[in-house]
Each structure stands twice: as structure tokens, then as C-alpha cells.
N, C-alpha and C. Protein backbone atom coordinates (compact mmCIF):
# COMPACT_ATOMS: atom_id res chain seq x y z
N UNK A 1 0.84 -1.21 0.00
CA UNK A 1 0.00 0.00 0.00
C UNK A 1 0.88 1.26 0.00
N UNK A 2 1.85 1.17 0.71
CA UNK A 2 2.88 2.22 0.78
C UNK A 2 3.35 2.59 -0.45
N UNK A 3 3.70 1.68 -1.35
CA UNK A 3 4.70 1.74 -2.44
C UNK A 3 3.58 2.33 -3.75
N UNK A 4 2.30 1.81 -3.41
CA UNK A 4 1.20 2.27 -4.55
C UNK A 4 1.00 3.79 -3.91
N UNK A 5 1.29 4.21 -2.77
CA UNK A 5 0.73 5.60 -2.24
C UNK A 5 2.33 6.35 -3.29
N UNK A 6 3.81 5.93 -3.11
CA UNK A 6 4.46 6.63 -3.03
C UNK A 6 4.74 6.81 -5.21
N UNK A 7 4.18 5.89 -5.96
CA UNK A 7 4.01 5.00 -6.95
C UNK A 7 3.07 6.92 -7.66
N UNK A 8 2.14 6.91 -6.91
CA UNK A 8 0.78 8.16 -7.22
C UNK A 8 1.34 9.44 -6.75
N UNK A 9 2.43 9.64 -5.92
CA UNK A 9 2.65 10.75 -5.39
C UNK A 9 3.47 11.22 -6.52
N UNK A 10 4.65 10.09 -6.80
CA UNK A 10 5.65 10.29 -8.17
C UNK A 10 4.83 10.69 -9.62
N UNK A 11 3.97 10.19 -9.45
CA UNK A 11 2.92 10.71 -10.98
C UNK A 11 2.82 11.90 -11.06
N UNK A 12 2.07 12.18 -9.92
CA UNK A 12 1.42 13.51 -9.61
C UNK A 12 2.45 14.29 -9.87
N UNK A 13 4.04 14.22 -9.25
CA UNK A 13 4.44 15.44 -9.27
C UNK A 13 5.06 15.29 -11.02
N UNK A 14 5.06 14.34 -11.37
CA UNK A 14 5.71 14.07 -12.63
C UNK A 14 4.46 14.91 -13.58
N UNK A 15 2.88 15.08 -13.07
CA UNK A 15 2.08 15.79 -13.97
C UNK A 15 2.35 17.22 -13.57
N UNK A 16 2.79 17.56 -12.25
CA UNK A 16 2.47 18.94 -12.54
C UNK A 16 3.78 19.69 -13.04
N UNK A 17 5.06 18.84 -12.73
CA UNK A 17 5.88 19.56 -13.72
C UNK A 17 5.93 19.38 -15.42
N UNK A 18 4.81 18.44 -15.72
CA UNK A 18 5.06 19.08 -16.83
C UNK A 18 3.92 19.54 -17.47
N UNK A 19 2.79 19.92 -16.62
CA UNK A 19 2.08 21.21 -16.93
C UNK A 19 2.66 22.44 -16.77
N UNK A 20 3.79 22.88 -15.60
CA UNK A 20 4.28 23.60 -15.65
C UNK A 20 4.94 24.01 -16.82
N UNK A 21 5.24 23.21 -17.35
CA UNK A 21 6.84 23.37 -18.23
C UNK A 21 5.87 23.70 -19.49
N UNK A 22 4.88 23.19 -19.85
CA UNK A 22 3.79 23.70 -20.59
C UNK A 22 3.34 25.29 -20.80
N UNK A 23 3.07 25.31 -19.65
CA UNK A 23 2.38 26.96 -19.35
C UNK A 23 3.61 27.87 -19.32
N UNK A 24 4.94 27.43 -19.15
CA UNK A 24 6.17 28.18 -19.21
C UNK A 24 6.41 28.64 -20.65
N UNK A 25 6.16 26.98 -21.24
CA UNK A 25 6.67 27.48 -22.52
C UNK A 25 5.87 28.56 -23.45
N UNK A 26 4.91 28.01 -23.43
CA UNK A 26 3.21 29.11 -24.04
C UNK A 26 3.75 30.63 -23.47
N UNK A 27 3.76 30.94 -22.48
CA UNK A 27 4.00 32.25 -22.28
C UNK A 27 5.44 33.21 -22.21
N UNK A 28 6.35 32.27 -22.94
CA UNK A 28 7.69 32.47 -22.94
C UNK A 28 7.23 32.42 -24.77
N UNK A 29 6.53 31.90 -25.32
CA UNK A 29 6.85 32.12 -26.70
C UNK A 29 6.18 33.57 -27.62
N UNK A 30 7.19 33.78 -28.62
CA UNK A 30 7.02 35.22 -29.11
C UNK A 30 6.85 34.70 -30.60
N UNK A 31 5.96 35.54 -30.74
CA UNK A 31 5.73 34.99 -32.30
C UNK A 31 6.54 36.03 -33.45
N UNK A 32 7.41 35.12 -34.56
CA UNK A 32 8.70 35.37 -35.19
C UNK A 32 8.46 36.74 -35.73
N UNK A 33 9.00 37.53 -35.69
CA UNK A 33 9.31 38.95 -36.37
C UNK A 33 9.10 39.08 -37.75
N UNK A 34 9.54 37.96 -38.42
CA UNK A 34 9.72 37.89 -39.39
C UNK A 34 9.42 36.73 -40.77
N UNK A 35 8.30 37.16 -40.77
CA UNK A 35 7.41 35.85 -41.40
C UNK A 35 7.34 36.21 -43.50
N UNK A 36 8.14 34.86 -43.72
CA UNK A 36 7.59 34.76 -45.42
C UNK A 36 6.04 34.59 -45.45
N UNK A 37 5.85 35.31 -46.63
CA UNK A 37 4.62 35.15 -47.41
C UNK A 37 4.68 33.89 -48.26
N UNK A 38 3.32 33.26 -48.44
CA UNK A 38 3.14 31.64 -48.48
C UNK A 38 2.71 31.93 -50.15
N UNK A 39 2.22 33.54 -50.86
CA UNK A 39 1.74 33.44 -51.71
C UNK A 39 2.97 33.40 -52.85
N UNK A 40 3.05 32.30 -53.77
CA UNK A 40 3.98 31.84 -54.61
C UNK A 40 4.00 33.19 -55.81
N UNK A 41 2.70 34.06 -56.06
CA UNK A 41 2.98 34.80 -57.03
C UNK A 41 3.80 36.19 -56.89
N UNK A 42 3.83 36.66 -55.66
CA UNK A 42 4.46 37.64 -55.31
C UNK A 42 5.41 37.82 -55.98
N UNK A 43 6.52 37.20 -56.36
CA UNK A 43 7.82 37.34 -57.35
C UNK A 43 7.63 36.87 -58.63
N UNK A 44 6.54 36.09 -58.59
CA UNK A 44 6.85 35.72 -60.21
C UNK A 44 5.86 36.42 -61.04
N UNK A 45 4.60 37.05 -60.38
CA UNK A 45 3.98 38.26 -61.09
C UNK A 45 5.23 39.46 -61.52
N UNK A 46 5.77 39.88 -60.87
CA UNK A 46 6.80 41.12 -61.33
C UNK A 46 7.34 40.24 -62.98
N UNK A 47 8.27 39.26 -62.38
CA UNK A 47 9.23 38.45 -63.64
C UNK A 47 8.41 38.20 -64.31
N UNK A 48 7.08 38.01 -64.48
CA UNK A 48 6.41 37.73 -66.01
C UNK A 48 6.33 39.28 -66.34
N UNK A 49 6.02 40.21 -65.67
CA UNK A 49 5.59 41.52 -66.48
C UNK A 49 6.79 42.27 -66.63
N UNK A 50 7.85 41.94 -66.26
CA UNK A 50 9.21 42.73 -66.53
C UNK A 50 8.78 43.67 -65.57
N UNK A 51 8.62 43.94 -64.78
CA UNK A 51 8.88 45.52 -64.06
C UNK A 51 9.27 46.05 -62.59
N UNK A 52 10.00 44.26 -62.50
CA UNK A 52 10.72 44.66 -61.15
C UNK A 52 12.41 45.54 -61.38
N UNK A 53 12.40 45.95 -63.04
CA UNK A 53 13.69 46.33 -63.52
C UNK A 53 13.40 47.99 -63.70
N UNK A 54 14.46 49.03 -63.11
CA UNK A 54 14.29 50.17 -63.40
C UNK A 54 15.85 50.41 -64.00
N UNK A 55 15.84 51.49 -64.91
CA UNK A 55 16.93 51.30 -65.77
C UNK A 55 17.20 53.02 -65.41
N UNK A 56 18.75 53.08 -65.29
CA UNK A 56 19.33 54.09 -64.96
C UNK A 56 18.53 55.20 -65.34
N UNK A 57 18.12 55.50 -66.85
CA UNK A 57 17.64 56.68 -67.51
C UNK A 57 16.61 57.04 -66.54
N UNK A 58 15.75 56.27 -65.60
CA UNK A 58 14.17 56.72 -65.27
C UNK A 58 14.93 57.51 -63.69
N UNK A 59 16.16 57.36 -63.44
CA UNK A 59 16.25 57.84 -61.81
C UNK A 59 16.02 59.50 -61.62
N UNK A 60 16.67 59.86 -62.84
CA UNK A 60 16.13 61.46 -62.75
C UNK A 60 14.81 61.60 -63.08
N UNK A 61 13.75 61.07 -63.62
CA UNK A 61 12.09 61.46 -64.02
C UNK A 61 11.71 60.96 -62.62
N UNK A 62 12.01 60.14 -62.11
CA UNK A 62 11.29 59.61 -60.98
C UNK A 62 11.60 59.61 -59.48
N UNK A 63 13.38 60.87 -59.60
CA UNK A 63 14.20 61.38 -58.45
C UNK A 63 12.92 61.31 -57.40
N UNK A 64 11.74 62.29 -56.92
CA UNK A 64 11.36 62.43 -55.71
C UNK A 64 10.59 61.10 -55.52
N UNK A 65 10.10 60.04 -56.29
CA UNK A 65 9.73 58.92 -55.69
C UNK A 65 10.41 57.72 -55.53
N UNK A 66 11.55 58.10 -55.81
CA UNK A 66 12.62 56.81 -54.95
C UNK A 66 13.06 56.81 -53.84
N UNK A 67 13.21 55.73 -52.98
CA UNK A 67 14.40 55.65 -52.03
C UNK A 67 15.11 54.54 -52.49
N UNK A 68 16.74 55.23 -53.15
CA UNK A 68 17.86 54.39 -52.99
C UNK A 68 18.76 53.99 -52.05
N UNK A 69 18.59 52.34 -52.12
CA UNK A 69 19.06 51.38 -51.23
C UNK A 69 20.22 50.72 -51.60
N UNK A 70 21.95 51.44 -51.38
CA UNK A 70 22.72 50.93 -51.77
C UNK A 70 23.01 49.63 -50.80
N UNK A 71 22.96 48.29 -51.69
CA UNK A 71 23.43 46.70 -50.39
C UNK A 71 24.61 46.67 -50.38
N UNK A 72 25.76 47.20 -51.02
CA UNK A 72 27.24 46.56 -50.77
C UNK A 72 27.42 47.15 -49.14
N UNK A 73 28.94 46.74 -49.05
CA UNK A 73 29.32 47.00 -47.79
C UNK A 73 29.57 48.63 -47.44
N UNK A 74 29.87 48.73 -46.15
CA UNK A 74 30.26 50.35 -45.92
C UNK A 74 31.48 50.67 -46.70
N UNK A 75 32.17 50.07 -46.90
CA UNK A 75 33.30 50.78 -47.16
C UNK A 75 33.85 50.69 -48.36
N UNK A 76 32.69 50.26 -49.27
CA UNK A 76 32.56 50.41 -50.79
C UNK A 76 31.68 52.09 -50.93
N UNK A 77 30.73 51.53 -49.80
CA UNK A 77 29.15 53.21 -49.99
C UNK A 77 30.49 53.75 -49.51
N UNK A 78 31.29 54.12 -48.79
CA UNK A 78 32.10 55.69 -48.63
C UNK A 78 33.34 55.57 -49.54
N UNK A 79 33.37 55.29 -50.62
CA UNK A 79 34.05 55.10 -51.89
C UNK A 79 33.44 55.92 -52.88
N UNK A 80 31.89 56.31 -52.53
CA UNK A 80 30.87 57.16 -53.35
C UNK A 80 29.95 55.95 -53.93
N UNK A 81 28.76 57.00 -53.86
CA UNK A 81 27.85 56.38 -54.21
C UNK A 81 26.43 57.07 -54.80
N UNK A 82 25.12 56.58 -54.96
CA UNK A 82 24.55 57.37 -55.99
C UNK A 82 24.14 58.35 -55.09
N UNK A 83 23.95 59.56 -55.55
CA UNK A 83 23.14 60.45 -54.79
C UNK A 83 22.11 60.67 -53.97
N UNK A 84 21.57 61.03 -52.75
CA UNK A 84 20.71 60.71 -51.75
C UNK A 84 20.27 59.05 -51.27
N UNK A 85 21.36 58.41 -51.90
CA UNK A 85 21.10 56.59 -51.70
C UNK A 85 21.52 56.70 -49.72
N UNK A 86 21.15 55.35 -49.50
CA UNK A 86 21.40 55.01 -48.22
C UNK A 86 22.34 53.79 -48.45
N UNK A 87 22.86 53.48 -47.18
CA UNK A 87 23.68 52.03 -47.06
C UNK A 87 22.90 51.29 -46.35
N UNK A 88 22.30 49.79 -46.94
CA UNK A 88 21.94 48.93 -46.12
C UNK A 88 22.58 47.40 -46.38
N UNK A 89 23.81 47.52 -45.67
CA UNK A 89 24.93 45.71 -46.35
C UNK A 89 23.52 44.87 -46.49
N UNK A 90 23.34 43.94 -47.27
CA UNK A 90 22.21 43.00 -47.55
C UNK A 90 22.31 42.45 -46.41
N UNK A 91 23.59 41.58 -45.50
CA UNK A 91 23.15 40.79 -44.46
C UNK A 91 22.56 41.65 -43.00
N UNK A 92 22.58 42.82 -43.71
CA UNK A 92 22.19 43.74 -42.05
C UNK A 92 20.43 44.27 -42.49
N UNK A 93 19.79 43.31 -43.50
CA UNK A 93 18.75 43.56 -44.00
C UNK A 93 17.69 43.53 -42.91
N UNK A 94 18.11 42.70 -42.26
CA UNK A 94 16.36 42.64 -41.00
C UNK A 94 17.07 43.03 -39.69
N UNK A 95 18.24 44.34 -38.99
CA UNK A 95 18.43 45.03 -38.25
C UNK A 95 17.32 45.91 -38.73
N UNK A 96 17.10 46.13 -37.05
CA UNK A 96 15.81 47.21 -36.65
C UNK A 96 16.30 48.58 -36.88
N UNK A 97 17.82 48.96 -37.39
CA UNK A 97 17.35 50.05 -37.92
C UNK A 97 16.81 50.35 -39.55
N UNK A 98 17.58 49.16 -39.76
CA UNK A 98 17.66 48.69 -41.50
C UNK A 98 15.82 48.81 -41.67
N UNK A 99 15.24 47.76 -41.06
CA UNK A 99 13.86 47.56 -41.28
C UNK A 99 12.87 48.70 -40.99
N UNK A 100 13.21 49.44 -39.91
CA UNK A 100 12.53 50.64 -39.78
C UNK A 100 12.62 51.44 -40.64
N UNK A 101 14.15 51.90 -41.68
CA UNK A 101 13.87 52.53 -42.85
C UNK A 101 13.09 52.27 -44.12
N UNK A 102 13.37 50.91 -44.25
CA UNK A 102 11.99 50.41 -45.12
C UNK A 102 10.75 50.35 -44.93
N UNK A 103 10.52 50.26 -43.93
CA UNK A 103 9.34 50.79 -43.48
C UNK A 103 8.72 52.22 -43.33
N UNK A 104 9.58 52.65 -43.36
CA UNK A 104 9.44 54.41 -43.57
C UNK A 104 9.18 54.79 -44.98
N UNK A 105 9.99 54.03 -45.87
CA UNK A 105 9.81 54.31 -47.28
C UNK A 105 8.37 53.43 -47.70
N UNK A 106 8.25 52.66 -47.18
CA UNK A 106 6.78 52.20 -47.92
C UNK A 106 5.85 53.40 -47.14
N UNK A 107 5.69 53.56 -46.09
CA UNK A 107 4.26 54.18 -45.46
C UNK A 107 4.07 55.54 -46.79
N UNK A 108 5.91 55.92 -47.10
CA UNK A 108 5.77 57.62 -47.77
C UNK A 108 5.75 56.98 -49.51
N UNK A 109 4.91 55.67 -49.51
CA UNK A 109 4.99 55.49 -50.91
C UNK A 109 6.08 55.60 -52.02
N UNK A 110 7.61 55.37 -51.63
CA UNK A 110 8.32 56.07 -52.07
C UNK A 110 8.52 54.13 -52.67
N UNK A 111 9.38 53.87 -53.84
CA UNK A 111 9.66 52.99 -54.92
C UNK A 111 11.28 52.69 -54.61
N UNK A 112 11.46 51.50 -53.42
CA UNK A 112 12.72 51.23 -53.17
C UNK A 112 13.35 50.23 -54.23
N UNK A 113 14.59 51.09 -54.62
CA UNK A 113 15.59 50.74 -55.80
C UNK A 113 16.50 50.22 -54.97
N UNK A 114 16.80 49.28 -55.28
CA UNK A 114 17.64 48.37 -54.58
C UNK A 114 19.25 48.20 -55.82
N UNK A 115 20.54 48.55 -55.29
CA UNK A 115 21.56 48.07 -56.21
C UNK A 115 22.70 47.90 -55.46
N UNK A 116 23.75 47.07 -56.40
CA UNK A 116 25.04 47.00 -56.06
C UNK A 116 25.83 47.27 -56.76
N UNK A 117 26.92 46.53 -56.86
CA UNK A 117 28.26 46.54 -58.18
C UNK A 117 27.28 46.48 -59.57
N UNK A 118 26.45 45.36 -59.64
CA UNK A 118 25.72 44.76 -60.78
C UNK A 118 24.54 44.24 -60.07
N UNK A 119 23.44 44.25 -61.04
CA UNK A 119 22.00 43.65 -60.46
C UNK A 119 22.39 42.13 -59.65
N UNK A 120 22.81 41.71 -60.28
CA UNK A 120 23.06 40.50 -59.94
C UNK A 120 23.20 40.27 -57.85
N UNK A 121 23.79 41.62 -57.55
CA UNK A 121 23.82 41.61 -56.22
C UNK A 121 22.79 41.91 -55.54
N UNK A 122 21.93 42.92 -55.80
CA UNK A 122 20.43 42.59 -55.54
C UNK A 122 19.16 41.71 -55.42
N UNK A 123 19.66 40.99 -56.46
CA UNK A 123 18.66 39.87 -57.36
C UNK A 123 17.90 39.10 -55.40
N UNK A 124 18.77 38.77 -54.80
CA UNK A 124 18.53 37.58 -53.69
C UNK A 124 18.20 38.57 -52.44
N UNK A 125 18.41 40.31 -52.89
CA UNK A 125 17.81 40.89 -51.53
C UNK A 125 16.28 41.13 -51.93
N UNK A 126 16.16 41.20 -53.54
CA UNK A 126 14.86 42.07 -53.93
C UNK A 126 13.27 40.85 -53.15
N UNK A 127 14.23 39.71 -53.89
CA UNK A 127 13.46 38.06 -53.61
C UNK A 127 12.70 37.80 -52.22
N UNK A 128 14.15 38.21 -51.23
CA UNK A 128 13.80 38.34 -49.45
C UNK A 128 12.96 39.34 -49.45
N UNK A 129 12.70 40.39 -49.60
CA UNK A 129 12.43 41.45 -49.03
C UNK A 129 10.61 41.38 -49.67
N UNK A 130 10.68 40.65 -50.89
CA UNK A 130 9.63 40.50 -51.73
C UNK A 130 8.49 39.86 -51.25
N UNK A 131 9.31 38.47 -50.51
CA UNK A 131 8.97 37.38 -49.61
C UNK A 131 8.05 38.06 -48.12
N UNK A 132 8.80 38.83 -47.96
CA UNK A 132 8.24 39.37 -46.79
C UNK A 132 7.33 40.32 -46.46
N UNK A 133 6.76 40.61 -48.04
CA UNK A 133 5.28 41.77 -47.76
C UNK A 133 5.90 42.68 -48.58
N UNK A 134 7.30 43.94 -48.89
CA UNK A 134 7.17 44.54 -49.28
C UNK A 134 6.90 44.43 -51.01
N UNK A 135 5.73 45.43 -51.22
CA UNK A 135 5.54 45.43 -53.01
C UNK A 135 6.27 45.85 -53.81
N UNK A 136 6.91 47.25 -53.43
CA UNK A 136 6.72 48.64 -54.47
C UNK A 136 8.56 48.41 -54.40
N UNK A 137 9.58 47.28 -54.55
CA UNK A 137 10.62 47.17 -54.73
C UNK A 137 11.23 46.84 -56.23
N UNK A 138 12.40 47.67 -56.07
CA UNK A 138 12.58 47.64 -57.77
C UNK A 138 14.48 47.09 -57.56
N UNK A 139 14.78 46.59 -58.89
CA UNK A 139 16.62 46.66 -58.99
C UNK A 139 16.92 47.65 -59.82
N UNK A 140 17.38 48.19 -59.74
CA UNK A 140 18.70 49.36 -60.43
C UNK A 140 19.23 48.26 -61.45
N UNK A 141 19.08 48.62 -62.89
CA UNK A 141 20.09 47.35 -63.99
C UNK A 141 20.87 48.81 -64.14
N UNK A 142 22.26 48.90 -63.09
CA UNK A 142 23.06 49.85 -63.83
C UNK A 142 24.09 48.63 -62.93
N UNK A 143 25.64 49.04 -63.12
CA UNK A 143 26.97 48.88 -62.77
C UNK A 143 27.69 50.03 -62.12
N UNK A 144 28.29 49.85 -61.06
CA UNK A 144 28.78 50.99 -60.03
C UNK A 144 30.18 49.87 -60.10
N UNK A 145 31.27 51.09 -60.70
CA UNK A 145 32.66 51.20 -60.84
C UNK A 145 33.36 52.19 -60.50
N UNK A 146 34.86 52.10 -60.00
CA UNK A 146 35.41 53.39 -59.83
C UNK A 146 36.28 53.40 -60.91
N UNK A 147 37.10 54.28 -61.28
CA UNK A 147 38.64 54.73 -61.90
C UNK A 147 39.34 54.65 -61.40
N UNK A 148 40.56 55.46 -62.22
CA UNK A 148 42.11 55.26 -61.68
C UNK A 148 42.12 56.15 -60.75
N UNK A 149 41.22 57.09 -60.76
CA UNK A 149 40.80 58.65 -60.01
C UNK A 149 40.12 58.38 -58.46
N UNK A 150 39.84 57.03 -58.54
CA UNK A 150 38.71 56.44 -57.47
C UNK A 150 37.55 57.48 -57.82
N UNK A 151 37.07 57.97 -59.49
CA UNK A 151 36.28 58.58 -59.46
C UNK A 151 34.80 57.66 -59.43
N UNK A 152 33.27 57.82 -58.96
CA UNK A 152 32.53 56.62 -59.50
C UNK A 152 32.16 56.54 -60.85
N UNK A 153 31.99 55.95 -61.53
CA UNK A 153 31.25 55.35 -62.73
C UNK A 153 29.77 54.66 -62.62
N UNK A 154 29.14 55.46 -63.07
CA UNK A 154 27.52 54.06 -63.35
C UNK A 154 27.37 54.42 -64.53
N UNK A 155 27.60 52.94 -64.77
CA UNK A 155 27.25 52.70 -66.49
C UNK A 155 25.91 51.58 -66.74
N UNK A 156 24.92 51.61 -67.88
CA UNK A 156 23.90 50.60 -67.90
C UNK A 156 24.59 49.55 -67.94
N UNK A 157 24.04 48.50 -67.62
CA UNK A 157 23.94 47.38 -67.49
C UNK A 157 23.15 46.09 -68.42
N UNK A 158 24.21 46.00 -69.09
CA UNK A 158 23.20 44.56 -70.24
C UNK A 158 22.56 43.24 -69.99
N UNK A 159 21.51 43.20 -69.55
CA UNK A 159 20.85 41.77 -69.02
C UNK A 159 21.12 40.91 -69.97
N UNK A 160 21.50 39.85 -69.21
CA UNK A 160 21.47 38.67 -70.71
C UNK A 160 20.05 37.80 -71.06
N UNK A 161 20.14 37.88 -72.18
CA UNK A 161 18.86 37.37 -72.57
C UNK A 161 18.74 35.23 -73.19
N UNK A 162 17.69 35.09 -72.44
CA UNK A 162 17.64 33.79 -72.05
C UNK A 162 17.79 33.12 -73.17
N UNK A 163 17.98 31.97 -73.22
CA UNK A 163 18.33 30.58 -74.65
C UNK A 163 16.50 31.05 -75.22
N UNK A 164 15.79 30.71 -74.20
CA UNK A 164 14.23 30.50 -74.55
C UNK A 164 13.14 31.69 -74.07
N UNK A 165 12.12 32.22 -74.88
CA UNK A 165 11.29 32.83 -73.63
C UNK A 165 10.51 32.41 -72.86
N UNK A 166 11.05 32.27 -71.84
CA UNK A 166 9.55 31.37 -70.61
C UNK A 166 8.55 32.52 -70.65
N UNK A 167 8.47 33.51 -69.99
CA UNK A 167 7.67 34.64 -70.38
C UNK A 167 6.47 34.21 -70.98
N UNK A 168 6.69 34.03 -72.77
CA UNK A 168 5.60 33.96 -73.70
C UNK A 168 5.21 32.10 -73.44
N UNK A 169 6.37 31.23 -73.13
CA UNK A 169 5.66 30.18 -72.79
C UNK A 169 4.84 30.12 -71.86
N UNK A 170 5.15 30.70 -70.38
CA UNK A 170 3.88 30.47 -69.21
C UNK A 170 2.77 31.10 -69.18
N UNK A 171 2.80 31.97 -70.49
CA UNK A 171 1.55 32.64 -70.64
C UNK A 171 0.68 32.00 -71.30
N UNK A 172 1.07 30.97 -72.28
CA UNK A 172 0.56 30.06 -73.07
C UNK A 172 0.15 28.63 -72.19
N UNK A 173 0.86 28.49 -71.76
CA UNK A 173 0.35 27.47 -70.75
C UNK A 173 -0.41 27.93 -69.44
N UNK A 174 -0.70 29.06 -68.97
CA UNK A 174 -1.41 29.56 -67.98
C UNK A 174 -2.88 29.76 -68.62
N UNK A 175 -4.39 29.13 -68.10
CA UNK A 175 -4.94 29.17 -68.48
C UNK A 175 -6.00 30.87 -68.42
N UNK A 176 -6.86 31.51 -69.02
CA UNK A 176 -6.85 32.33 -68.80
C UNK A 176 -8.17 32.76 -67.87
N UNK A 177 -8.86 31.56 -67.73
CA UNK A 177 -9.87 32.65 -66.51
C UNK A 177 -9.80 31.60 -65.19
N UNK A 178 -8.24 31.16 -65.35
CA UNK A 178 -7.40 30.52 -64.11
C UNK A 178 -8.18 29.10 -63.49
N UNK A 179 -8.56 28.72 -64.51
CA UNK A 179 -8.65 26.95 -64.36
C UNK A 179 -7.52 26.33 -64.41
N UNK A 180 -7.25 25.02 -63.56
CA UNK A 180 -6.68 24.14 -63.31
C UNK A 180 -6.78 23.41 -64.79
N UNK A 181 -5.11 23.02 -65.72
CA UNK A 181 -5.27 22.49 -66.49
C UNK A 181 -4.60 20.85 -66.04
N UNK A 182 -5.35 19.65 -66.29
CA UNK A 182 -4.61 18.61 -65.45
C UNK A 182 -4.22 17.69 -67.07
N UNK A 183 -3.46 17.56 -67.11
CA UNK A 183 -2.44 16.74 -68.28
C UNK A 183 -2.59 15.44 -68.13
N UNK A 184 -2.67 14.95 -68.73
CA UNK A 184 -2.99 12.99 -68.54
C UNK A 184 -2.00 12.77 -68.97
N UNK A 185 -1.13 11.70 -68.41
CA UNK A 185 -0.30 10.92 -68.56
C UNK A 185 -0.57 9.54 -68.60
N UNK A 186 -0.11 9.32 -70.05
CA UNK A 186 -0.27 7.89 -70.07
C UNK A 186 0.66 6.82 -69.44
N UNK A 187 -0.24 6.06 -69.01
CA UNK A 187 0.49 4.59 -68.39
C UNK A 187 1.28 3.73 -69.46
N UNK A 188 2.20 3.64 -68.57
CA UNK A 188 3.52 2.53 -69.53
C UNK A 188 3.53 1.07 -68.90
N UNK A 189 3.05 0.23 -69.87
CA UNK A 189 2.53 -1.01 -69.41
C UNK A 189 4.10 -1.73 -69.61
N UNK A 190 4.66 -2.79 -69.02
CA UNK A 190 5.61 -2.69 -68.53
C UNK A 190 5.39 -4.77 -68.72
N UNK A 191 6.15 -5.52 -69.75
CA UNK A 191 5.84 -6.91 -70.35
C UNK A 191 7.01 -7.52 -69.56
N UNK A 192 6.58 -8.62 -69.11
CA UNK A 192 7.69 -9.76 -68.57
C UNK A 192 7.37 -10.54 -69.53
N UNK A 193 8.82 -11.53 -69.59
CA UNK A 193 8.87 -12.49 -70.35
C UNK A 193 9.51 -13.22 -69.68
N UNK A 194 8.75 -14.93 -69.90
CA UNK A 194 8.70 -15.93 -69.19
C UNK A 194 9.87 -16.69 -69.66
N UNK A 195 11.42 -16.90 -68.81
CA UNK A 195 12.11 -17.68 -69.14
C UNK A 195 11.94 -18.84 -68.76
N UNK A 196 12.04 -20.17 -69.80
CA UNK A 196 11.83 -21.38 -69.33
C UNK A 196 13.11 -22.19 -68.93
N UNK A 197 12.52 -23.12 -67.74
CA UNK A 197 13.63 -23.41 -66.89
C UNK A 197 14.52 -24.54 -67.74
N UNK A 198 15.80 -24.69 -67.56
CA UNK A 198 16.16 -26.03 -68.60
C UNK A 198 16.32 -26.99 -67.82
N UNK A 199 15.88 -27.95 -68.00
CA UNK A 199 16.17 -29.52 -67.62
C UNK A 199 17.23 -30.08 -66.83
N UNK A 200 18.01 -30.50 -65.77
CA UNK A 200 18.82 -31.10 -65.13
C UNK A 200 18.67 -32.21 -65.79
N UNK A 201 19.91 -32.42 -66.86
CA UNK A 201 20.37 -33.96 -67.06
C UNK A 201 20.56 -34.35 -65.31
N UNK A 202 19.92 -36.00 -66.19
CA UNK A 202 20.57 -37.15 -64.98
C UNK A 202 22.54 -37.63 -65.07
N UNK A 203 21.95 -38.52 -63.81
CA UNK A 203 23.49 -38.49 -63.74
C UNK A 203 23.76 -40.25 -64.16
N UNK A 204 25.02 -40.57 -64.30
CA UNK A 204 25.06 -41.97 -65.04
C UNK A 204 24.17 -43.13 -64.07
């Protein structure tokens, strides 16, 4: 009787620590700062319509509605850089001061241009940042070089253009008042053939 009393006492406390440890954890948890968007078109609406690309010529027509977002490091941005741009290194992208400026630029509607050396260095911040709610983000297709002068240079930038156009293909294969198109695949019937066994000669 003793050992069944001491058997129930061990349960018990074995339940309430780990209700405790329950109710610890629930109110110790913070929900992530920083949440992707689940909707798959967010980036690939821009890349079918071309217009996540702004091309050097439009920065002066469209000077008061940009904020430029230079990603290289600091000590490339104090080498010079484009005019009224900011420095944000890509990996210092989700520091709270970094994020609070983007956030400042969306509330004032302003069209964040994102660049580096070459698009190419943008390409994987525009994607993140895309991922994460903001719309109104663009890449700079220019090239930022210095001289012998350490003077800067931005020169356009030539995208290379693909073997194929997916573009005009996924438009062709996207149906247009967004039905599900389901493709039948045919079954591959798949023949055995019966080897016959050979005979064991006898023995003398």
C-alpha cells in the first residue's frame, strides 16, 4: 500500500511539472518577427511583367519617388555612391534600424531601388524582401565602378537574354480565366517475359 501511495505521489508530481513546463513554454513564446509570405505569385507576377527592372535613364524622371538602397558593404558606400542613396549591407537587411527605414519608405509610398556593383547583387535581396510583404521594390540594372581617379562610374547594365522565352511560354500554358489544367499521362505497361527453366540432365 505504501509503495502504490508513493508510486501516485511520483505521478502527480511528474504531472504537474510538466504542466508547468507547458504553461512556461506558451507564455515564454514570441511569435517570429519575421514571417515569409506563403503566396507563390508575389515574385513571379513582377518576372512575367518585366517591371521589377528600373533602368538608370528613369532615376532622374522619378528622383522624388525613390528611395535608394545601396546593399554593398560600408566601405565600398564611402568610396561614393549614388546620390541621396542610403547604405543597407544586404546581411544587415532585417536590423531594426535597416527595417525601420523600409518601413518608412513604404508608409511615404516612395519605390525602393535596390543596387550593387551589378543587379546581380540585388537579385537575392529584392526576392527576401519580396517574400516578406514589401511590393513597391525595384533593382537598379546599372553597374557601379570606380577609376584610376577612385572617381565613380555608373554605367547601364546589359541583361542577358535567355536561350528560350519562358515569359511567352507560361503565358501560353497559364490558363486564362485561371482553371486548373490537369495533363494525362499515359500509363507505360511494362511486359515480362517468361524464361523457361532447362532440364537437369541425370546423372550416369
Amino acid at each position: 500500500m505504501k509503495k502504490e501511495l508513493e508510486r501516485t505521489q511520483n505521478i502527480s508530481i511528474s504531472a504537474i511539472i510538466f504542466i508547468l513546463l507547458i504553461i512556461i513554454g506558451v507564455l515564454s513564446f514570441k511569435k517570429p518577427v519575421n514571417v515569409f509570405n506563403k503566396d507563390k505569385n508575389l515574385p513571379i507576377t513582377p518576372i512575367e511583367k518585366q517591371d521589377f527592372i528600373i533602368n538608370k535613364s528613369a532615376l532622374d524622371s522619378l528622383k522624388s519617388d525613390l528611395a535608394l538602397v545601396d546593399l554593398r558593404a560600408s566601405h565600398e558606400f564611402d568610396r561614393g555612391s549614388l546620390a541621396n542613396a542610403i547604405n543597407i549591407y544586404t546581411p544587415n537587411l532585417l536590423d531594426k534600424n535597416a527595417k525601420e527605414q523600409l518601413e518608412d519608405f513604404t508608409k511615404r509610398n516612395k519605390i525602393i531601388v535596390l543596387f550593387g556593383s551589378d543587379p546581380n547583387q540585388a537579385n537575392g535581396a529584392w526576392l527576401f524582401l519580396t517574400q516578406l510583404g514589401y511590393k513597391n521594390v525595384k533593382i537598379l540594372c546599372a553597374s557601379l565602378a570606380y577609376d584610376s581617379q577612385n572617381k565613380l562610374i555608373v554605367s547601364d547594365f546589359q541583361l542577358e537574354k535567355p536561350d528560350r522565352d519562358y515569359a511567352s511560354f507560361m503565358a501560353k500554358v497559364k490558363p486564362a480565366n485561371g482553371t486548373q489544367i490537369n495533363i494525362e499521362t499515359k500509363k507505360k505497361t511494362i511486359q515480362f517475359t517468361k524464361t523457361k527453366k532447362k532440364k537437369t540432365g541425370g546423372g550416369c
